[in-house]
N, C-alpha and C. Protein backbone atom coordinates (compact mmCIF):
# COMPACT_ATOMS: atom_id res chain seq x y z
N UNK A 1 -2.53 6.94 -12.86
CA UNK A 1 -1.16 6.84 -12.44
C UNK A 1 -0.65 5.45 -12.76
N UNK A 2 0.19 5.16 -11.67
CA UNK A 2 0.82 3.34 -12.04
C UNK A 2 -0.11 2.50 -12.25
N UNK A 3 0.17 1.42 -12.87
CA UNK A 3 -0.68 0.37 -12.68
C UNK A 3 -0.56 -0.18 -10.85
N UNK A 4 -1.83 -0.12 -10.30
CA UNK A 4 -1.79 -0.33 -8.94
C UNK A 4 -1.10 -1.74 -8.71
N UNK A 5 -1.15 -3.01 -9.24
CA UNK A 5 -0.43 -4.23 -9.19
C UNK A 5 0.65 -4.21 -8.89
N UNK A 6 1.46 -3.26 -9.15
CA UNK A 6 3.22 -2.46 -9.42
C UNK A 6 3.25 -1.96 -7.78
N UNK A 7 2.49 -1.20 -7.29
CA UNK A 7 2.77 -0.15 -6.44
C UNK A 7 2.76 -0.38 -5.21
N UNK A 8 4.19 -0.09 -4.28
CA UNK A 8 4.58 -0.91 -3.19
C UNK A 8 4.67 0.19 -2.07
N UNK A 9 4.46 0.25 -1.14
CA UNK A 9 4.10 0.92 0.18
C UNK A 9 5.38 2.30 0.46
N UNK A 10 4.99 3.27 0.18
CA UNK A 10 6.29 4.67 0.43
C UNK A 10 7.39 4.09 -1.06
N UNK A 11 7.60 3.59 -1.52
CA UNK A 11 8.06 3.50 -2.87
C UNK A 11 8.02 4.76 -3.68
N UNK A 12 9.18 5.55 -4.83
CA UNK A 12 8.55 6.02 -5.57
C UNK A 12 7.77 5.60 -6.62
N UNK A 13 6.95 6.41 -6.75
CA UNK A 13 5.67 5.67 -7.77
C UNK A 13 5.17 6.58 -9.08
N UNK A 14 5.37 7.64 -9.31
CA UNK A 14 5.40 8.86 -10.20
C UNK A 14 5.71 9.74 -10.23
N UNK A 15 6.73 10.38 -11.23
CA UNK A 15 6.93 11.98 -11.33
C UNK A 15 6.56 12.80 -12.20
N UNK A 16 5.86 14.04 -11.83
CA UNK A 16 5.55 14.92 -12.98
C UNK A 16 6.49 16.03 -13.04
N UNK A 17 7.01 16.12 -14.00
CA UNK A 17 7.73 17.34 -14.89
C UNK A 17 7.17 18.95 -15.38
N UNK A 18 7.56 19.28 -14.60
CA UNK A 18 6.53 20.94 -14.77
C UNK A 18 6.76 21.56 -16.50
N UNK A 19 6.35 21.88 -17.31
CA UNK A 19 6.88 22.08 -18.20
C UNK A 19 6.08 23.45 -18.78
N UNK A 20 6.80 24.27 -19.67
CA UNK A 20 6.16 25.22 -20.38
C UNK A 20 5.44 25.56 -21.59
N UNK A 21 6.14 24.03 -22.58
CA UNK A 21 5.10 23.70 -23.61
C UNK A 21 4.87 22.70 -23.32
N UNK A 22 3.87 21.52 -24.09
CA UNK A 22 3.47 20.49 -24.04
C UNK A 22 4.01 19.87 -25.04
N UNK A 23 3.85 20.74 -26.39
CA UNK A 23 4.21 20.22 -27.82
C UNK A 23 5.97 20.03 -27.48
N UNK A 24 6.44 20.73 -26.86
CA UNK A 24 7.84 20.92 -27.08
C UNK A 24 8.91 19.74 -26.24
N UNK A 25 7.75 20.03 -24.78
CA UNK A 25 7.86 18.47 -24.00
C UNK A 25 8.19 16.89 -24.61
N UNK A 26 6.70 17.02 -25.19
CA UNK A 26 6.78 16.01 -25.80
C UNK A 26 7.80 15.16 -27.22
N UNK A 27 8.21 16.63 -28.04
CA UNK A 27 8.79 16.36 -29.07
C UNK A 27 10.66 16.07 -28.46
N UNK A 28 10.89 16.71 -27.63
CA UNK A 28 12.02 16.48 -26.72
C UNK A 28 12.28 15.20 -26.04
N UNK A 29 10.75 14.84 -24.88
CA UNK A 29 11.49 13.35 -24.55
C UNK A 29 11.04 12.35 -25.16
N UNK A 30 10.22 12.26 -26.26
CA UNK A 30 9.99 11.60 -27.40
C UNK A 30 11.32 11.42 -28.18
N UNK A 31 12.05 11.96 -28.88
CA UNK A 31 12.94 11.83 -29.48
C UNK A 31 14.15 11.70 -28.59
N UNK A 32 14.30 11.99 -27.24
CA UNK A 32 15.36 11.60 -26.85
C UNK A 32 15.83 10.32 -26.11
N UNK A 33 14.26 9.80 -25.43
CA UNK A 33 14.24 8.73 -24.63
C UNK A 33 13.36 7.74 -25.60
N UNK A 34 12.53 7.60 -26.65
CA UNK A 34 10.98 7.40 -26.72
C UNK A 34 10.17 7.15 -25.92
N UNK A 35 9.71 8.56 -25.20
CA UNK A 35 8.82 8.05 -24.43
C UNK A 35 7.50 8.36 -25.03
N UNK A 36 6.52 7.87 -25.02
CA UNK A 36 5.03 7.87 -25.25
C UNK A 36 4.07 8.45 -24.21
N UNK A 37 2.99 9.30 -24.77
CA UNK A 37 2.29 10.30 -23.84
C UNK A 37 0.82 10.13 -24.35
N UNK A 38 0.26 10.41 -23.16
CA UNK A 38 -1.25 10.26 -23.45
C UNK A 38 -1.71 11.83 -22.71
N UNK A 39 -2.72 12.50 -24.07
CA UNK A 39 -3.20 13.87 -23.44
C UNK A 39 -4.71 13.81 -22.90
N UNK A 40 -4.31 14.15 -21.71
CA UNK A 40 -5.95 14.48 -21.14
C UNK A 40 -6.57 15.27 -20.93
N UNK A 41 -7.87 14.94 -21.15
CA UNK A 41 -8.83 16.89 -20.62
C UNK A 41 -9.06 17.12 -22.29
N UNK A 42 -9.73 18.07 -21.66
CA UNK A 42 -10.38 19.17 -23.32
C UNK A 42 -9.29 20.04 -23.46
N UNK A 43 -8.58 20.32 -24.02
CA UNK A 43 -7.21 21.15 -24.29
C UNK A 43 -6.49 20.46 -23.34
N UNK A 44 -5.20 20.79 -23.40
CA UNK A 44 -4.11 20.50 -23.27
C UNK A 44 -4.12 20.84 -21.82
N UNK A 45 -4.62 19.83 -20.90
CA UNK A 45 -4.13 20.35 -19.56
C UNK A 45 -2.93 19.58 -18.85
N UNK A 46 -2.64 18.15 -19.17
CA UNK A 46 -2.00 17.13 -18.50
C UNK A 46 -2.01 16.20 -19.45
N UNK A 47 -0.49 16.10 -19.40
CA UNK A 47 0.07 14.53 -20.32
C UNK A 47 0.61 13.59 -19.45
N UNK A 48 0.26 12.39 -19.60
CA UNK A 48 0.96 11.38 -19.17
C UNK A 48 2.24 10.62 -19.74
N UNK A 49 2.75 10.58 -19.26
CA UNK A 49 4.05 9.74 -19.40
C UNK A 49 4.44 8.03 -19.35
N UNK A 50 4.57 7.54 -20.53
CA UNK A 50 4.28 5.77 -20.44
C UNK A 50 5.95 5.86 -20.96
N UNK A 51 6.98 4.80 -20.24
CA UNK A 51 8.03 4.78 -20.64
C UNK A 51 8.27 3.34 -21.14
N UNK A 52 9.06 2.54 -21.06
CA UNK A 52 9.20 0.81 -21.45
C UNK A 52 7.71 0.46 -20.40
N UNK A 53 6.98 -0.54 -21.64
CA UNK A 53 5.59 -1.30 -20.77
C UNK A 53 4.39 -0.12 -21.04
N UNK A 54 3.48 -0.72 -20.43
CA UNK A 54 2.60 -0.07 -20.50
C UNK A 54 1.69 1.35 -20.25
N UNK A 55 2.20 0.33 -18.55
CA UNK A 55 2.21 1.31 -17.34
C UNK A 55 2.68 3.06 -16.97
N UNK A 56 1.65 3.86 -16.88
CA UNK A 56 1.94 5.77 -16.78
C UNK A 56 2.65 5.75 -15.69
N UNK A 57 4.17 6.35 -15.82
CA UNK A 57 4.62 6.59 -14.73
C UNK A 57 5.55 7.86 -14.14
N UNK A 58 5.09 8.22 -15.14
CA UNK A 58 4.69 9.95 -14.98
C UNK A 58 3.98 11.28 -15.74
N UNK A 59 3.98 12.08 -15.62
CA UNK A 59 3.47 13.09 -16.43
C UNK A 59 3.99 14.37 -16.71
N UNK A 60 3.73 15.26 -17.37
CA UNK A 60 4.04 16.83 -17.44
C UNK A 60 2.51 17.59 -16.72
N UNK A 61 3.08 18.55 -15.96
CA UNK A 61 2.18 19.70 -15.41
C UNK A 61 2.69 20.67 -16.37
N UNK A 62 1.52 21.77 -16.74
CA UNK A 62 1.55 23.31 -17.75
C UNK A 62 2.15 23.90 -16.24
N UNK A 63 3.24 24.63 -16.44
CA UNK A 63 3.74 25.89 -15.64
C UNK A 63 3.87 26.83 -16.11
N UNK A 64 3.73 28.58 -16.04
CA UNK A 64 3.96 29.25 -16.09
C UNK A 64 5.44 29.50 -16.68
N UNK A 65 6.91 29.31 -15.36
CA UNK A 65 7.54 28.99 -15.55
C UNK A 65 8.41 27.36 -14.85
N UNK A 66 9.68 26.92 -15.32
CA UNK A 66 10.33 26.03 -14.45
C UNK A 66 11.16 26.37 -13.91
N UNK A 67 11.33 25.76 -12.90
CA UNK A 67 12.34 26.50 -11.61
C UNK A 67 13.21 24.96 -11.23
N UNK A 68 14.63 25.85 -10.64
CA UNK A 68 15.60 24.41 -10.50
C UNK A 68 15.70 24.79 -8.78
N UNK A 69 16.31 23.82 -8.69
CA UNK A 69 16.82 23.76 -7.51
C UNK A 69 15.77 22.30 -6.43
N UNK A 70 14.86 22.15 -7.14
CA UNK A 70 13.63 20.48 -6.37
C UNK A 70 14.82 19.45 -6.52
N UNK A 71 14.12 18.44 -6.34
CA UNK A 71 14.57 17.06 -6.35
C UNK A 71 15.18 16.79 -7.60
N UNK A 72 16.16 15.80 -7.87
CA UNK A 72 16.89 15.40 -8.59
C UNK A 72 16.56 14.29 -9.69
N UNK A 73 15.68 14.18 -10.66
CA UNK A 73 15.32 12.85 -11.49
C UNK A 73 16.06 12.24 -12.22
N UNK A 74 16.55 10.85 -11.62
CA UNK A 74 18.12 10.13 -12.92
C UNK A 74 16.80 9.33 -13.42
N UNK A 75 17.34 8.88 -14.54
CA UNK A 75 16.27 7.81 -15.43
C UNK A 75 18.07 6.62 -15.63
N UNK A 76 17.42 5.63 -15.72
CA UNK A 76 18.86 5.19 -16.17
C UNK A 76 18.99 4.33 -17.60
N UNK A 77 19.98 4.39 -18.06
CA UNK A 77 20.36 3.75 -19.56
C UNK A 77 21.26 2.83 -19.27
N UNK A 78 21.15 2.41 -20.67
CA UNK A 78 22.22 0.73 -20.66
C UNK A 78 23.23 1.53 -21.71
N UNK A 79 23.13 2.50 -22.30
CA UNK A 79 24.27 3.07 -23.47
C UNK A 79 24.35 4.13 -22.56
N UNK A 80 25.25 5.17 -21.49
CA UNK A 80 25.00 6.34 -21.54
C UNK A 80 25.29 7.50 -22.20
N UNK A 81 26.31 7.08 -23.57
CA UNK A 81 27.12 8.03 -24.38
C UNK A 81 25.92 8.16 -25.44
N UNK A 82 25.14 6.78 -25.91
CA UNK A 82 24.14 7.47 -26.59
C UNK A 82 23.06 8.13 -26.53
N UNK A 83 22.81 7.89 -25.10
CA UNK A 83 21.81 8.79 -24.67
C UNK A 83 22.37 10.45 -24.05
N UNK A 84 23.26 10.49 -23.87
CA UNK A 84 23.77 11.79 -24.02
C UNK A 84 23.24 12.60 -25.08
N UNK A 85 24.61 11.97 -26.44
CA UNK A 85 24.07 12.11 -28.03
C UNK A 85 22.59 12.77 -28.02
N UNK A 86 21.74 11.51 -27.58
CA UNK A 86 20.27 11.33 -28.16
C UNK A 86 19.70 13.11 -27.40
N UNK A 87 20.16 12.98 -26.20
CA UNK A 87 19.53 14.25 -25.37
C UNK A 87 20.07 15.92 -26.14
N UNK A 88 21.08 15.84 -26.76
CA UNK A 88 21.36 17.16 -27.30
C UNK A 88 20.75 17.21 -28.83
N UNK A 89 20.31 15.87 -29.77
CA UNK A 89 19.80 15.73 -30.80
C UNK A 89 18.86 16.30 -30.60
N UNK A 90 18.13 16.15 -29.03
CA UNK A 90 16.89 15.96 -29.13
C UNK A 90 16.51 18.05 -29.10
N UNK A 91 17.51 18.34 -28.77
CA UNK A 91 17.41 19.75 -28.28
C UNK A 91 17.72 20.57 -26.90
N UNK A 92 18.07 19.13 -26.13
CA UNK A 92 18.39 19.64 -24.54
C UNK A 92 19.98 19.50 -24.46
N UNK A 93 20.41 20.03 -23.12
CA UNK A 93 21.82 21.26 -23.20
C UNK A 93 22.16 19.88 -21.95
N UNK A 94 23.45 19.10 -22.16
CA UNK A 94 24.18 18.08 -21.44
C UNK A 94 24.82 19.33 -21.03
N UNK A 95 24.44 19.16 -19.28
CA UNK A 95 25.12 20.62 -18.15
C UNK A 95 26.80 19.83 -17.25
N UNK A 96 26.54 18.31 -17.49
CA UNK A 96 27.72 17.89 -16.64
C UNK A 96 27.68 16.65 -17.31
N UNK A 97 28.76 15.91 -17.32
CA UNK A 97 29.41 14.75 -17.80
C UNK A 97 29.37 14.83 -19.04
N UNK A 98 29.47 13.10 -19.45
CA UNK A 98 28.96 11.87 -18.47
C UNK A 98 30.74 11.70 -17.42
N UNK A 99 30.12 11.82 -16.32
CA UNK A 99 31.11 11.71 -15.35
C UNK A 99 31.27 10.32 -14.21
N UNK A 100 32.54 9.78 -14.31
CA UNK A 100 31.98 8.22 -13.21
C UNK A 100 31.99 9.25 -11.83
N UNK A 101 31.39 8.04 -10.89
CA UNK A 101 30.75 8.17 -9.57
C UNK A 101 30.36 7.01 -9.36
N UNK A 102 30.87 6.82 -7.83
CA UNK A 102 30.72 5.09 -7.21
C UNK A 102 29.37 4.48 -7.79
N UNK A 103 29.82 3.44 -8.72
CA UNK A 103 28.04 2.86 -9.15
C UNK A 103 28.53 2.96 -10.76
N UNK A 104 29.09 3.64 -11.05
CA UNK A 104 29.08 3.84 -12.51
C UNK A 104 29.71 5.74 -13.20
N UNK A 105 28.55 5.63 -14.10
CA UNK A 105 28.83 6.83 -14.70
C UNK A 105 27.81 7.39 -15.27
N UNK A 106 27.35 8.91 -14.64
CA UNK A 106 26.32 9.55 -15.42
C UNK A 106 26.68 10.95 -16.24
N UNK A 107 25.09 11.52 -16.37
CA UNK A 107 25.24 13.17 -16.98
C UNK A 107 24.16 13.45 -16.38
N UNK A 108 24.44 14.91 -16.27
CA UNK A 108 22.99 16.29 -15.77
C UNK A 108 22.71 17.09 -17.50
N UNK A 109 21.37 16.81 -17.67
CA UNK A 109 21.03 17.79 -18.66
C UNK A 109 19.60 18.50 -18.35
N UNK A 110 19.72 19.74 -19.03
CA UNK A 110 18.81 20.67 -19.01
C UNK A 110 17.65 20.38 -20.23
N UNK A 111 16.17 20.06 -19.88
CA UNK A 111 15.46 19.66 -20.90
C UNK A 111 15.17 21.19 -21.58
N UNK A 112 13.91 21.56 -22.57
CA UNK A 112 13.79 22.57 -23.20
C UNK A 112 12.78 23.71 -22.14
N UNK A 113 12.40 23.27 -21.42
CA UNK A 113 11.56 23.64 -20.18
C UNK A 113 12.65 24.59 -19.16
N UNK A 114 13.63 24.24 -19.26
CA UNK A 114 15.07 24.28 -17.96
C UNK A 114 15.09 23.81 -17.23
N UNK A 115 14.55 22.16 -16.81
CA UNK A 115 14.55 21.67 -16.29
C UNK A 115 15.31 20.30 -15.98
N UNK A 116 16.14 20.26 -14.76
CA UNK A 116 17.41 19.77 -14.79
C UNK A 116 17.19 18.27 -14.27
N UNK A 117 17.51 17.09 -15.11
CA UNK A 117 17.39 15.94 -14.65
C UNK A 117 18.69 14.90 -15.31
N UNK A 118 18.83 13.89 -14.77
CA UNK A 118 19.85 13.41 -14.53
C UNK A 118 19.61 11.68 -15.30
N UNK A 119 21.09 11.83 -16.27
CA UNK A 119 20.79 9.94 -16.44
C UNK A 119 22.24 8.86 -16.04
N UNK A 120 21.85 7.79 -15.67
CA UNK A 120 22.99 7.31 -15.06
C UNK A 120 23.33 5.52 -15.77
N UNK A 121 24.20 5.46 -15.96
CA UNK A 121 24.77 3.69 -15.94
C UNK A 121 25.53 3.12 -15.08
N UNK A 122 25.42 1.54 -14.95
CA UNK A 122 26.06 0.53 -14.30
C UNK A 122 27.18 1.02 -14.82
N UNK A 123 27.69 1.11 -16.45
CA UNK A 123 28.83 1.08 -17.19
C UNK A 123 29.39 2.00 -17.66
């Protein structure tokens, strides 16, 4: 998981992403965010998730299927129009915005999984 040095008392500290492929996962938030993944196990059971730095700070679980309606994941950007862009390049479906809201301005998109997570800016 985190690098333990990082990790501060009831803090969030990792999320895993239920997903239905791995390959497809990966080629999605690879190209939309770059994020970098490490696979573990003998086949494909669990990928990790390394975003800016070193440090794993989350992963994909294999599901059956994905289901909406859990908790809400924003990641946040310093461009959010290009990361919009970047998220429908990448193959995932922008469901709302980018819309302001006290704080700034985000979007809700649907990854290739159907799984609904959220990115937000200061600007």
């Amino acid at each position: 998981m985190s690098d333990i040095s990082s990790q501060q008392h009831h803090a969030l500290d990792y999320v895993e992403i239920p997903v239905t492929d791995f390959a497809a996962a990966k080629a999605f938030y690879g190209a939309a965010f770059g994020w970098e993944f490490t696979d573990y196990g003998p086949g494909p059971a669990y990928v990790g998730i390394r975003g800016s730095g070193d440090a794993e700070v989350g992963g994909f679980r294999l599901v059956d299927e994905a289901t909406s309606g859990g908790p809400l994941v924003l990641l946040y950007s310093a461009d959010l129009d290009a990361s919009a862009r970047a998220v429908r390049d990448a193959g995932g479906t922008v469901t709302q915005g980018p819309y302001e809201f006290p704080g700034g301005r985000r979007f809700h998109f649907h990854d290739p999984a159907g799984n609904e997570l959220g990115v937000w800016s200061t600007q």
